[in-house]
C-alpha atoms as a PDB file:
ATOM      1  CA  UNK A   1       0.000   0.000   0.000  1.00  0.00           C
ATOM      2  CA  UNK A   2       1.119   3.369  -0.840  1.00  0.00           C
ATOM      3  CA  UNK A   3       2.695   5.186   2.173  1.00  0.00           C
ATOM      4  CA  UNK A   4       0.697   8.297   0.845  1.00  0.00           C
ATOM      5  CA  UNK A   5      -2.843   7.174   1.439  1.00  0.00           C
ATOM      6  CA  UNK A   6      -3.023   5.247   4.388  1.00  0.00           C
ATOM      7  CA  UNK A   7      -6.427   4.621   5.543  1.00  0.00           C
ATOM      8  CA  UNK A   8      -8.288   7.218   8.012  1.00  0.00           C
ATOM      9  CA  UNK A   9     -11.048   5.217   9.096  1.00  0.00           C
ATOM     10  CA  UNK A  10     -12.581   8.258  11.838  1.00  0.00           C
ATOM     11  CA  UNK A  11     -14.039   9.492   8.650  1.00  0.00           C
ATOM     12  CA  UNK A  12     -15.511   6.645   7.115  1.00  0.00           C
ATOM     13  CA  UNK A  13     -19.546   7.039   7.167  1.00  0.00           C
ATOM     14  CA  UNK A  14     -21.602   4.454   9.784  1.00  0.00           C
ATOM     15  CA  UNK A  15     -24.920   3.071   9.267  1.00  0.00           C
ATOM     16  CA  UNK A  16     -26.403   4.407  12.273  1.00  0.00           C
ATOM     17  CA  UNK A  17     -24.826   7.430  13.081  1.00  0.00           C
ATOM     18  CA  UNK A  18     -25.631  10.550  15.101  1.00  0.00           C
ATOM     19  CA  UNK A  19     -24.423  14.169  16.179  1.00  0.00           C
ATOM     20  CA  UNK A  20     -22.320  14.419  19.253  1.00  0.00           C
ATOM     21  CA  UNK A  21     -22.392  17.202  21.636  1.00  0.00           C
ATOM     22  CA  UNK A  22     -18.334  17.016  22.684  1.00  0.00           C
ATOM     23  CA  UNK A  23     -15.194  14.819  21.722  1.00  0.00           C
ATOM     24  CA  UNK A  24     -11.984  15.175  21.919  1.00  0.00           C
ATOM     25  CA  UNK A  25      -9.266  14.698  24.643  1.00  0.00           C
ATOM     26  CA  UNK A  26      -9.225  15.324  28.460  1.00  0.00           C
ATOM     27  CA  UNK A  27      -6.078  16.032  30.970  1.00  0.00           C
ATOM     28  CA  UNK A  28      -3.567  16.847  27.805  1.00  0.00           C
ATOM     29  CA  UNK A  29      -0.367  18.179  29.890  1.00  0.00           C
ATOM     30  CA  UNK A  30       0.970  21.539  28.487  1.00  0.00           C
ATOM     31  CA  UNK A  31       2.791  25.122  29.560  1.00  0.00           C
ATOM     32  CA  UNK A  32       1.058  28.164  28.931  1.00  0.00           C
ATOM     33  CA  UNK A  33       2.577  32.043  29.248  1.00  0.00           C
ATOM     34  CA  UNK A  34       0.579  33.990  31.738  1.00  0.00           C
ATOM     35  CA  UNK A  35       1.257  37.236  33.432  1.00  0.00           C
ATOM     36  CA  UNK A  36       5.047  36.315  32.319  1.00  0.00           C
ATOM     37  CA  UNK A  37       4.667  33.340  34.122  1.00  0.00           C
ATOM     38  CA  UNK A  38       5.543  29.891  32.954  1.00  0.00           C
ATOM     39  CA  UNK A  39       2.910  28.048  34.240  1.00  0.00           C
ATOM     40  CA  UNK A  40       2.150  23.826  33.949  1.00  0.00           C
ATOM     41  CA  UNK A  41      -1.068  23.453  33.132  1.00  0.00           C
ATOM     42  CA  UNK A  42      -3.351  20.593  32.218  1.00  0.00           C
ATOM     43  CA  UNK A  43      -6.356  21.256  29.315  1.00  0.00           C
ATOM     44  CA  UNK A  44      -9.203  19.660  28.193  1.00  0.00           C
ATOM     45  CA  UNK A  45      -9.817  20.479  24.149  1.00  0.00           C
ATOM     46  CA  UNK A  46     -13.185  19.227  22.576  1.00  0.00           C
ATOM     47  CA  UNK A  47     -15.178  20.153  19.606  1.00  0.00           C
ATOM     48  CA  UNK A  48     -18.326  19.081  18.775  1.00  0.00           C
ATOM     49  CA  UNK A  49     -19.620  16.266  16.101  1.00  0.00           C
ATOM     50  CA  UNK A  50     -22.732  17.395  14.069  1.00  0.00           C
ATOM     51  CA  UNK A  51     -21.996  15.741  10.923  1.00  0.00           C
ATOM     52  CA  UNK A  52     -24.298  12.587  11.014  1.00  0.00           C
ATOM     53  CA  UNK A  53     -22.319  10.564   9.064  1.00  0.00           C
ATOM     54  CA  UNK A  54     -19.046  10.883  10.055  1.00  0.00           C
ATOM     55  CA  UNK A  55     -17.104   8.559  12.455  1.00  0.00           C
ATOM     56  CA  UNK A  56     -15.003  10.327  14.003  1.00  0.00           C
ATOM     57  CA  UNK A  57     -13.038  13.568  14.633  1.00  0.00           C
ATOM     58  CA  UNK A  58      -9.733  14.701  13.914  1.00  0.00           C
ATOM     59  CA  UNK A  59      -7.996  14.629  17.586  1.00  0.00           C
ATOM     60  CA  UNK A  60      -4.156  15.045  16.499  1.00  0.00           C
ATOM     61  CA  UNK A  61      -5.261  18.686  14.735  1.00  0.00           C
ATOM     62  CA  UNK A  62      -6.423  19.812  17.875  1.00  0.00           C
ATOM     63  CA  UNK A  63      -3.505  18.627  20.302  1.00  0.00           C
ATOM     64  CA  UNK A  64      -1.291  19.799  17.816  1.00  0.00           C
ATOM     65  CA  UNK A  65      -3.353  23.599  17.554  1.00  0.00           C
ATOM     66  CA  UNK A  66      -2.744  23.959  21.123  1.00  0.00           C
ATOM     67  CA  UNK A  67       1.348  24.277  21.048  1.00  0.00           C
ATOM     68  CA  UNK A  68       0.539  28.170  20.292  1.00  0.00           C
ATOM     69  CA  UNK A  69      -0.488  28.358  24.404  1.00  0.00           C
ATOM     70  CA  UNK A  70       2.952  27.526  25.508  1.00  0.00           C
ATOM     71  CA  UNK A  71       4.276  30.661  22.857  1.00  0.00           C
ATOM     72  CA  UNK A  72       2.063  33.534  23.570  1.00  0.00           C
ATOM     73  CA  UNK A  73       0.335  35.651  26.482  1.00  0.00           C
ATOM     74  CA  UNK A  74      -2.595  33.713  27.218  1.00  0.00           C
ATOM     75  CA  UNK A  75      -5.834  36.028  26.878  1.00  0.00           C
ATOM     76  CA  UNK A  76      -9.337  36.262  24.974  1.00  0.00           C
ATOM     77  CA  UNK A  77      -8.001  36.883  21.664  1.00  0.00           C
ATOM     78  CA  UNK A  78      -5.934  34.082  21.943  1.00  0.00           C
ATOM     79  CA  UNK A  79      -8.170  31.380  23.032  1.00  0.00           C
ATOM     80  CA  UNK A  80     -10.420  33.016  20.555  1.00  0.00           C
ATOM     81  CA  UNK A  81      -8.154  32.289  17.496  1.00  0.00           C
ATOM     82  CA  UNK A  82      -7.720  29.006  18.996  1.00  0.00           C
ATOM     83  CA  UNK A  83     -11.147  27.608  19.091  1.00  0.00           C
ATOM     84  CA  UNK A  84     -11.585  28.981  15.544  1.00  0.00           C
ATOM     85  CA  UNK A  85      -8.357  26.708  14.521  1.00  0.00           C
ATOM     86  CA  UNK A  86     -10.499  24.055  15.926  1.00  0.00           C
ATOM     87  CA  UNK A  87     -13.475  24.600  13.548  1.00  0.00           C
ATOM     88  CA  UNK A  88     -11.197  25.394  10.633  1.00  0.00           C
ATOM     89  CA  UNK A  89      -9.856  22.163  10.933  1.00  0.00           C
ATOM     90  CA  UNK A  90     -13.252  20.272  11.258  1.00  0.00           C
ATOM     91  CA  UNK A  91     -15.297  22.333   8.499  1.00  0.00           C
ATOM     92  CA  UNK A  92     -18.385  20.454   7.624  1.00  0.00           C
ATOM     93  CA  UNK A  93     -17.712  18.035  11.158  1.00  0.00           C
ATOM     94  CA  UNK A  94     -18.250  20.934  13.905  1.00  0.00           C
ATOM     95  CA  UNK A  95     -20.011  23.827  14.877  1.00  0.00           C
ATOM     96  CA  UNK A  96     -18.745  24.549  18.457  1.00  0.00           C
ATOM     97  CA  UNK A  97     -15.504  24.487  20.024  1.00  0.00           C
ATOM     98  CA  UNK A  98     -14.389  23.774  23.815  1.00  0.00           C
ATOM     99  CA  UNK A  99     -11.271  24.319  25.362  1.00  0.00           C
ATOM    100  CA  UNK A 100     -10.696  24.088  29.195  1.00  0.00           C
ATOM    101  CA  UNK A 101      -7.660  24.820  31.313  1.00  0.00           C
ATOM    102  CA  UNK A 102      -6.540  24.087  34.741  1.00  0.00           C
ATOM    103  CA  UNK A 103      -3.644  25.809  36.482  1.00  0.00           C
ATOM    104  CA  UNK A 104      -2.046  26.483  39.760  1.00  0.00           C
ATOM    105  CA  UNK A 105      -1.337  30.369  39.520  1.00  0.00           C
ATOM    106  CA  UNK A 106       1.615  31.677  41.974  1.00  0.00           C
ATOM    107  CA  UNK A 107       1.478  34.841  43.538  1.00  0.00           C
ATOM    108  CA  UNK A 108       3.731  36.500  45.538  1.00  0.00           C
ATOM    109  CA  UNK A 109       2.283  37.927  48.928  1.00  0.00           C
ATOM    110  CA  UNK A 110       3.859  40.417  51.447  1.00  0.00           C
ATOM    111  CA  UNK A 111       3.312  40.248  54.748  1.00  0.00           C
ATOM    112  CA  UNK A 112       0.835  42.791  56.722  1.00  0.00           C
ATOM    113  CA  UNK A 113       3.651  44.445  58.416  1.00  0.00           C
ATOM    114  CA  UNK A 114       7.020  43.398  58.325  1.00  0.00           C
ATOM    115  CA  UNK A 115       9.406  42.775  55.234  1.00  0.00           C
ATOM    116  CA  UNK A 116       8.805  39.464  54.479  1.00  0.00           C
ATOM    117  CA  UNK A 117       7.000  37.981  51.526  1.00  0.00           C
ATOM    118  CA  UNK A 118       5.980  34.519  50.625  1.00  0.00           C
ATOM    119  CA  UNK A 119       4.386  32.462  47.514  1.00  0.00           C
ATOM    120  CA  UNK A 120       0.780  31.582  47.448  1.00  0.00           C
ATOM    121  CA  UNK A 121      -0.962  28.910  45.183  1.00  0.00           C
ATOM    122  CA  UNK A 122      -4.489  29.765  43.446  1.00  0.00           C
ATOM    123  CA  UNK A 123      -6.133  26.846  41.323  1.00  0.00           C
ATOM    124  CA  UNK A 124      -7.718  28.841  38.242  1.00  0.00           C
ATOM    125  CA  UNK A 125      -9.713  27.010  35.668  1.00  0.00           C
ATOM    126  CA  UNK A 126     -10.468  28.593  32.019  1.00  0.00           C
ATOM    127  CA  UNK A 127     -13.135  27.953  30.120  1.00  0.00           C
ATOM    128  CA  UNK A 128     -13.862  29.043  26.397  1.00  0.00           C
ATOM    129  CA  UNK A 129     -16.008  28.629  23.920  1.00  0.00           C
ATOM    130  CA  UNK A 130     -17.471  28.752  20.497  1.00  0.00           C
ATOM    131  CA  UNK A 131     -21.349  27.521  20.523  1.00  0.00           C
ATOM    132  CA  UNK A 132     -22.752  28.792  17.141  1.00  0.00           C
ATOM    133  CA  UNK A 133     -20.258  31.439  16.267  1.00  0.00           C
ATOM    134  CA  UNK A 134     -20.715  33.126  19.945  1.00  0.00           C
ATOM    135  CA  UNK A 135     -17.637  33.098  21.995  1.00  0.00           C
ATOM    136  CA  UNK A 136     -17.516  32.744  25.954  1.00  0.00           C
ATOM    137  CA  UNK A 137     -14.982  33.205  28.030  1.00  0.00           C
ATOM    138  CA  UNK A 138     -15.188  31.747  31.998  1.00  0.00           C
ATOM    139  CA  UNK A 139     -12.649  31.452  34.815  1.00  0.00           C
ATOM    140  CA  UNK A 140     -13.050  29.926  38.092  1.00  0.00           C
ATOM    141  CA  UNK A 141     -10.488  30.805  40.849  1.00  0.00           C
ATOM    142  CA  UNK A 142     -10.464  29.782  44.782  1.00  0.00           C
ATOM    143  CA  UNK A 143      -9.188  31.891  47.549  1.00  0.00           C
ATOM    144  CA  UNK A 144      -8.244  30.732  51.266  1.00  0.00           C
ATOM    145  CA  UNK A 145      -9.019  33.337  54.181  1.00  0.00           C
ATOM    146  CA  UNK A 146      -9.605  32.687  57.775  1.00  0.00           C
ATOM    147  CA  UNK A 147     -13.043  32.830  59.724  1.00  0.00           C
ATOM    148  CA  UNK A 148     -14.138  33.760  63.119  1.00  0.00           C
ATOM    149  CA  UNK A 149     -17.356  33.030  63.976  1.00  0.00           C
ATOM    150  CA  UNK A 150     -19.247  36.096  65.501  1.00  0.00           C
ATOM    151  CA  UNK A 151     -21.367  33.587  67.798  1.00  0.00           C
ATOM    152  CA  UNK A 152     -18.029  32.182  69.438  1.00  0.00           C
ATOM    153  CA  UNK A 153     -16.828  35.688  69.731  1.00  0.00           C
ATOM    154  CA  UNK A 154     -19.517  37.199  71.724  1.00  0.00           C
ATOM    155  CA  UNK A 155     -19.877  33.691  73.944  1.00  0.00           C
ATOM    156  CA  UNK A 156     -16.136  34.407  74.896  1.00  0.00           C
ATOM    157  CA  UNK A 157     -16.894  38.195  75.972  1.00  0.00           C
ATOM    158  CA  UNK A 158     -19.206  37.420  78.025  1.00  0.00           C
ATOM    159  CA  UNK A 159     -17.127  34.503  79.688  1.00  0.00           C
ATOM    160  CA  UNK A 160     -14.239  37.290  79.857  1.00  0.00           C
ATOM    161  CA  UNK A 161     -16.580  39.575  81.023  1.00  0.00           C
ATOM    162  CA  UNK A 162     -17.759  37.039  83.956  1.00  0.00           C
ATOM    163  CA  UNK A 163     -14.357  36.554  84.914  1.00  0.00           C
ATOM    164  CA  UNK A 164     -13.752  40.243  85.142  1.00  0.00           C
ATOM    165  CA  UNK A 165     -16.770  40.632  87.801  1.00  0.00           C
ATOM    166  CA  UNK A 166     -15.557  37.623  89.744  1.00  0.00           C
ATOM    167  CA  UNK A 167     -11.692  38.652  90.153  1.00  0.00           C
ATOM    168  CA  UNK A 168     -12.960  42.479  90.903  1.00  0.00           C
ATOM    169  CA  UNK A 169     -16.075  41.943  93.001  1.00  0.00           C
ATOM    170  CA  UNK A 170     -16.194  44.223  95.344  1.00  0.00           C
ATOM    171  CA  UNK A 171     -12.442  46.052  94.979  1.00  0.00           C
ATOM    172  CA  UNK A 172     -11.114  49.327  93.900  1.00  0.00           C
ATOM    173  CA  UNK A 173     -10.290  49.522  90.081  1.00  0.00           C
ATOM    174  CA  UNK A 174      -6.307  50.023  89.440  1.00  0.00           C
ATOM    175  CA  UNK A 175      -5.045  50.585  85.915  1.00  0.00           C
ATOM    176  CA  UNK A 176      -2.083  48.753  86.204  1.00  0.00           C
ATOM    177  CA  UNK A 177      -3.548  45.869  87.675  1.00  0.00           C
ATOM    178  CA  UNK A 178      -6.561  45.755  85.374  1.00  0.00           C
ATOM    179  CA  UNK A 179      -3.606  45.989  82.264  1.00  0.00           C
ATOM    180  CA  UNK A 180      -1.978  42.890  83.823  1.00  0.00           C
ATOM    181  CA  UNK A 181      -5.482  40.991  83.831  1.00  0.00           C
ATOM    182  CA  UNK A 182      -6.206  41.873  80.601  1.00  0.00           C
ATOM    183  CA  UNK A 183      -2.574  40.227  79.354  1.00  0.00           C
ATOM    184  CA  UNK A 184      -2.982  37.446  81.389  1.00  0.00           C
ATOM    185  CA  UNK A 185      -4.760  34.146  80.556  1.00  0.00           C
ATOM    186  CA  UNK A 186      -6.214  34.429  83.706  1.00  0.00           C
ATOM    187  CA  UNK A 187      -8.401  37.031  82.392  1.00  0.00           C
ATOM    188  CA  UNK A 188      -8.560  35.960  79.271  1.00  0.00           C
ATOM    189  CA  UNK A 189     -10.084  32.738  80.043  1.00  0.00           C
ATOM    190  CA  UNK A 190     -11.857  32.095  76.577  1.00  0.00           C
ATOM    191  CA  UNK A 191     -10.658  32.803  72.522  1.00  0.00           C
ATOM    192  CA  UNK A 192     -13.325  32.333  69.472  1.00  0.00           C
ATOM    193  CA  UNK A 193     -12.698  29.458  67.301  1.00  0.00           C
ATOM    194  CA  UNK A 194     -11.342  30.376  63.682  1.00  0.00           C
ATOM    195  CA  UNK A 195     -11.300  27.973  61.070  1.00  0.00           C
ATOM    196  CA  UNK A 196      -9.102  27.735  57.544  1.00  0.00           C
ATOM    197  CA  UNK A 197     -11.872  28.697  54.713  1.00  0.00           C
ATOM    198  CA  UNK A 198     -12.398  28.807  50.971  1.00  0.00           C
ATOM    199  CA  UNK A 199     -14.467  31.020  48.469  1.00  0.00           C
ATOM    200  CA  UNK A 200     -14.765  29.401  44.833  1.00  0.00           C
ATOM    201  CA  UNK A 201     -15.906  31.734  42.462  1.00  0.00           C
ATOM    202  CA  UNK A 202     -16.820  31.085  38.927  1.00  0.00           C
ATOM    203  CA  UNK A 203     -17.573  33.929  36.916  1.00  0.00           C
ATOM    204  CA  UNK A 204     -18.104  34.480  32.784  1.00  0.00           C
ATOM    205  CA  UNK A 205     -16.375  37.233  31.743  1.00  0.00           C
ATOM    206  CA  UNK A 206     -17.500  40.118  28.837  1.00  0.00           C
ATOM    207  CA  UNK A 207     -16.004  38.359  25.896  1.00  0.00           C
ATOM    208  CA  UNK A 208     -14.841  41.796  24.153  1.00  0.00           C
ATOM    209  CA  UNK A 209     -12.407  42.503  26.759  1.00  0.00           C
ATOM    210  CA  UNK A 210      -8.938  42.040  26.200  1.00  0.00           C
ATOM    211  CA  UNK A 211      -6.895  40.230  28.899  1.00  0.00           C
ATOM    212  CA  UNK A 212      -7.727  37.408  31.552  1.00  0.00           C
ATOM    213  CA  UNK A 213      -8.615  39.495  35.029  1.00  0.00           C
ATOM    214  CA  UNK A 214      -7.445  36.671  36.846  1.00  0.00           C
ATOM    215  CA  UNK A 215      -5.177  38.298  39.679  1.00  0.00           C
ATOM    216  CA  UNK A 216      -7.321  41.321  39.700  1.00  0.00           C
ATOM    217  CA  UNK A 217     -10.234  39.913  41.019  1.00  0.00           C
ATOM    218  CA  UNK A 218      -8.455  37.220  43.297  1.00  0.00           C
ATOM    219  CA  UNK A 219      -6.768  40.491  44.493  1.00  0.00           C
ATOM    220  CA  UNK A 220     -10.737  41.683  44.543  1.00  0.00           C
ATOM    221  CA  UNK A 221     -12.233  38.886  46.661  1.00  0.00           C
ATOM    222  CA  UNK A 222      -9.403  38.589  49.314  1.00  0.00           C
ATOM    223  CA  UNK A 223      -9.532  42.803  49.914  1.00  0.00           C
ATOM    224  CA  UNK A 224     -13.357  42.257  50.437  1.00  0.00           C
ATOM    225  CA  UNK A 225     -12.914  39.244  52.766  1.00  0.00           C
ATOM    226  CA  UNK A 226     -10.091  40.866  54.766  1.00  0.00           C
ATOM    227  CA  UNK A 227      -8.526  37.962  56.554  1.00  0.00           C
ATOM    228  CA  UNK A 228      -6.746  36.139  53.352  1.00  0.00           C
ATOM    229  CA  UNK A 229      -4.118  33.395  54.623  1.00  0.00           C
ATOM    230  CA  UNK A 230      -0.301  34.516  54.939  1.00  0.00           C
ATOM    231  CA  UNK A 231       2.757  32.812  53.893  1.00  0.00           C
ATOM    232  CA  UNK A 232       6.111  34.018  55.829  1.00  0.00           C
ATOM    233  CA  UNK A 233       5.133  35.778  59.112  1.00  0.00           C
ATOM    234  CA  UNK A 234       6.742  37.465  62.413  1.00  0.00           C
ATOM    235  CA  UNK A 235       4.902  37.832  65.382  1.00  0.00           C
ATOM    236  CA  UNK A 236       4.240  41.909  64.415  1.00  0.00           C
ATOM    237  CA  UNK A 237       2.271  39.919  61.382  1.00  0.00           C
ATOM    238  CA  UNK A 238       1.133  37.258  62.680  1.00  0.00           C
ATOM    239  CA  UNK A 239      -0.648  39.684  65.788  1.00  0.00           C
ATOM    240  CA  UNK A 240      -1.291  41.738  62.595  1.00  0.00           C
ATOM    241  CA  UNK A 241      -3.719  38.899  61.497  1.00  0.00           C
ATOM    242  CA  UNK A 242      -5.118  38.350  64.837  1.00  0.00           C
ATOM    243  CA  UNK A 243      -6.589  41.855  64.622  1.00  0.00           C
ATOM    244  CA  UNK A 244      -7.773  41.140  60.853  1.00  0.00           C
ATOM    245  CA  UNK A 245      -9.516  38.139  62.299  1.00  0.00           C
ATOM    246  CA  UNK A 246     -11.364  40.198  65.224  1.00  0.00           C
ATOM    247  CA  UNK A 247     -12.283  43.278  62.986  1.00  0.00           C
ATOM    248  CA  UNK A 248     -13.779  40.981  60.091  1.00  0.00           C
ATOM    249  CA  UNK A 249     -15.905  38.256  62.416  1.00  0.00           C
ATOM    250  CA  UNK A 250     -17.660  36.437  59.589  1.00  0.00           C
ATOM    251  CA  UNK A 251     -20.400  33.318  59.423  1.00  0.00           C
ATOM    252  CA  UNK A 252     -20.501  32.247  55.829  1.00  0.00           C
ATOM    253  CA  UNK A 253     -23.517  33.965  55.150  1.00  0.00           C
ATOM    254  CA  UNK A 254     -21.411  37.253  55.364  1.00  0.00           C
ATOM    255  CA  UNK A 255     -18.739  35.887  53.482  1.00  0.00           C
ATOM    256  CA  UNK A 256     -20.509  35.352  50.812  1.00  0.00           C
ATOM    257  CA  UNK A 257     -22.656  38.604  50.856  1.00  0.00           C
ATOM    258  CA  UNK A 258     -18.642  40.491  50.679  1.00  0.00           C
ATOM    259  CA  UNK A 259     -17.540  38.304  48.079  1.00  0.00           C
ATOM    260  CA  UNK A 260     -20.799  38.941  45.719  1.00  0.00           C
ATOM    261  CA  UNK A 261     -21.280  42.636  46.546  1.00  0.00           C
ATOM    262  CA  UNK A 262     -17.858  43.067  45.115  1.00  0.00           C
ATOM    263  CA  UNK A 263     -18.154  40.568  42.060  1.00  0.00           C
ATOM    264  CA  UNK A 264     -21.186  42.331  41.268  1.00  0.00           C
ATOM    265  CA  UNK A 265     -18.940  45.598  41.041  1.00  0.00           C
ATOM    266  CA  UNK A 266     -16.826  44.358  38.096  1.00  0.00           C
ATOM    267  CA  UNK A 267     -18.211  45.629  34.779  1.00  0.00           C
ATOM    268  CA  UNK A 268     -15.981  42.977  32.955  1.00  0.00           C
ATOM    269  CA  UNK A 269     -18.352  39.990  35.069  1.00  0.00           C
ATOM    270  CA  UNK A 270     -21.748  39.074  33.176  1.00  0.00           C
ATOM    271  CA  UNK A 271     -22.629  36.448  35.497  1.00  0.00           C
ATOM    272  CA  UNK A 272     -20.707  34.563  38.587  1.00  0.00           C
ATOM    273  CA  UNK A 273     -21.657  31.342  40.820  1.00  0.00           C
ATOM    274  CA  UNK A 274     -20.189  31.603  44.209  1.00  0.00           C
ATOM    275  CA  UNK A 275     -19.747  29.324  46.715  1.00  0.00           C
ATOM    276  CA  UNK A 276     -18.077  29.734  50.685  1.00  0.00           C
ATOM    277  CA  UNK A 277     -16.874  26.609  52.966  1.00  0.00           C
ATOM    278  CA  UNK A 278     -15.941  27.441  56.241  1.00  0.00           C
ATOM    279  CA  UNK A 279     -14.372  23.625  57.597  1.00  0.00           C
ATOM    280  CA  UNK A 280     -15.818  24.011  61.249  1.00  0.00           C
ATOM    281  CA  UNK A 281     -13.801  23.713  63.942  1.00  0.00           C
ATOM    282  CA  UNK A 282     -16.656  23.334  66.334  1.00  0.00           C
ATOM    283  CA  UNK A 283     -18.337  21.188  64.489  1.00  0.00           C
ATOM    284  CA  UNK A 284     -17.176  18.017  62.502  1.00  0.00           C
ATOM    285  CA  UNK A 285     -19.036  19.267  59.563  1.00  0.00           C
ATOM    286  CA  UNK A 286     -18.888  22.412  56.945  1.00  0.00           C
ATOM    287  CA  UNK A 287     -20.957  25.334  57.044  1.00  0.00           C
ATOM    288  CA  UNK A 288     -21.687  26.851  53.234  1.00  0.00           C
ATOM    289  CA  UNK A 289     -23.109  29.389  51.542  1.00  0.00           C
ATOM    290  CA  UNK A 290     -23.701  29.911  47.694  1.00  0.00           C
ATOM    291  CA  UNK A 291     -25.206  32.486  45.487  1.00  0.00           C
ATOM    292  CA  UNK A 292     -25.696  33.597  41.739  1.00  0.00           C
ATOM    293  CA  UNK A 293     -25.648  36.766  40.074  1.00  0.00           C
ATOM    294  CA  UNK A 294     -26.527  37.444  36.257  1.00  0.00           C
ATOM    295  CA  UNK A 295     -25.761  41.100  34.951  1.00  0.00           C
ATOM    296  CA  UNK A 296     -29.492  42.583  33.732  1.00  0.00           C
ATOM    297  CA  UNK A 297     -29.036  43.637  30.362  1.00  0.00           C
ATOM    298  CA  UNK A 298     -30.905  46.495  28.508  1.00  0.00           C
END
């Protein structure tokens, strides 16, 4: 057989066929360029299969297509171009396009007060799409931040408060001696309970704007939250974060209202989902919240 036509038999015509709504290849390891960063990534790149008499797809063009993500910037216009490479290469196969990518972003943090500075880790997943000739853009992002629960707060002021009446029943009030109490864990005789906690927020994105505003609005959500996990720390920060903690007391509920008064803020966001896990440390369960917002249009 000639070398020159081997057989393709993806596009030999079935019987019984029908149209597909997605094929193609999951988990394909890559780099992409972001932010000058050189980020490993993992993507999922689909298209879908509306000719009804065709086996198969072409899965090699797209793998191959997506070599341009490790090369250039990644933004709109670029996942743009390369969901339309996807249709090019299926004309008369495929009407919509899907590509998906999953990252760990790195960001470098300062501290709240002293010098130091520290890496943190965001997972970001990126959606886009061609359905039809319309093209949407998504991104999903988490953020960590610490919660203390307001309940727990005011149950250990009053305990504090209790302990205060016992230990000054019935003497005279001295400054210095009520400053020692206070620093002592005598006085002190009860802390709220704080707990590690996580806001995922998925939102789609205008898809006429020009770059990805992935660190802006993790920068966004973590400002509106106020008590964002640190990386290197000194005592001056870490007391620093203490006072974060007691000026931002938060059930999830209010976590979530902060988080999607601010989303709702961004012109850029047409629509977000939005969900907040606080991993109780009174209880041996999770308390959430969620909520959904969908930009009115004229």
């Amino acid at each position: 057989m000639n070398a020159l036509t081997l057989p393709d038999i993806a596009v030999q015509a079935l019987d019984q066929a029908s149209p597909l709504d997605w094929v193609g290849m999951c988990a394909i390891a890559l780099p992409i360029t972001f932010k000058g960063q050189r980020i490993t990534a993992k993507a999922d790149a689909g298209v879908s299969l509306d000719d009804n008499e065709t086996r198969g797809i072409h899965m090699s063009r797209l793998y191959l297509a997506l070599e341009v993500l490790e090369n250039e910037e990644l933004n709109p216009a670029l996942l743009r171009r390369l969901l339309e490479q996807f249709l090019d290469s299926h004309k008369g196969l495929s009407n919509s396009a899907f590509l998906r990518i999953e990252a760990e972003l790195l960001l470098k943090r300062s501290a709240l007060v002293s010098a130091l500075y520290g890496w943190k880790s965001y997972p970001v997943e990126i959606i886009a799409r061609i359905e039809h000739g319309v093209f949407h853009v998504e991104l999903t992002f988490d953020v960590s931040y610490s919660s203390t629960c307001p309940c727990s707060a005011a149950l250990a002021r009053q305990l504090i408060q209790q302990q205060f009446a016992a230990d000054f029943s019935g003497k005279s009030l001295d400054h210095a001696q009520v400053l020692s109490w206070l620093g002592s864990t005598q006085g002190i005789v009860a802390t709220p309970h704080s707990q590690r906690s996580s806001a995922k927020v998925h939102v789609q994105l205008n898809p006429l704007m020009h770059e990805l505003p992935i660190v802006e609005l993790i920068d966004d959500v973590e400002h509106a939250l106020g008590t964002a996990v640190q990386t290197a720390v000194k005592r001056a920060d870490e007391q620093a974060f203490a006072l974060a903690n007691g000026q931002n007391l938060m059930f999830c509920e209010d976590a979530a209202r902060r988080v999607s008064l601010v989303l709702k803020r961004v012109p850029v966001i047409n629509a977000f989902d939005l969900t907040v896990v606080h991993a109780e440390s009174l209880h041996a369960h999770d308390a959430v919240a969620k909520n959904s917002w969908q930009r009115k249009t004229e």
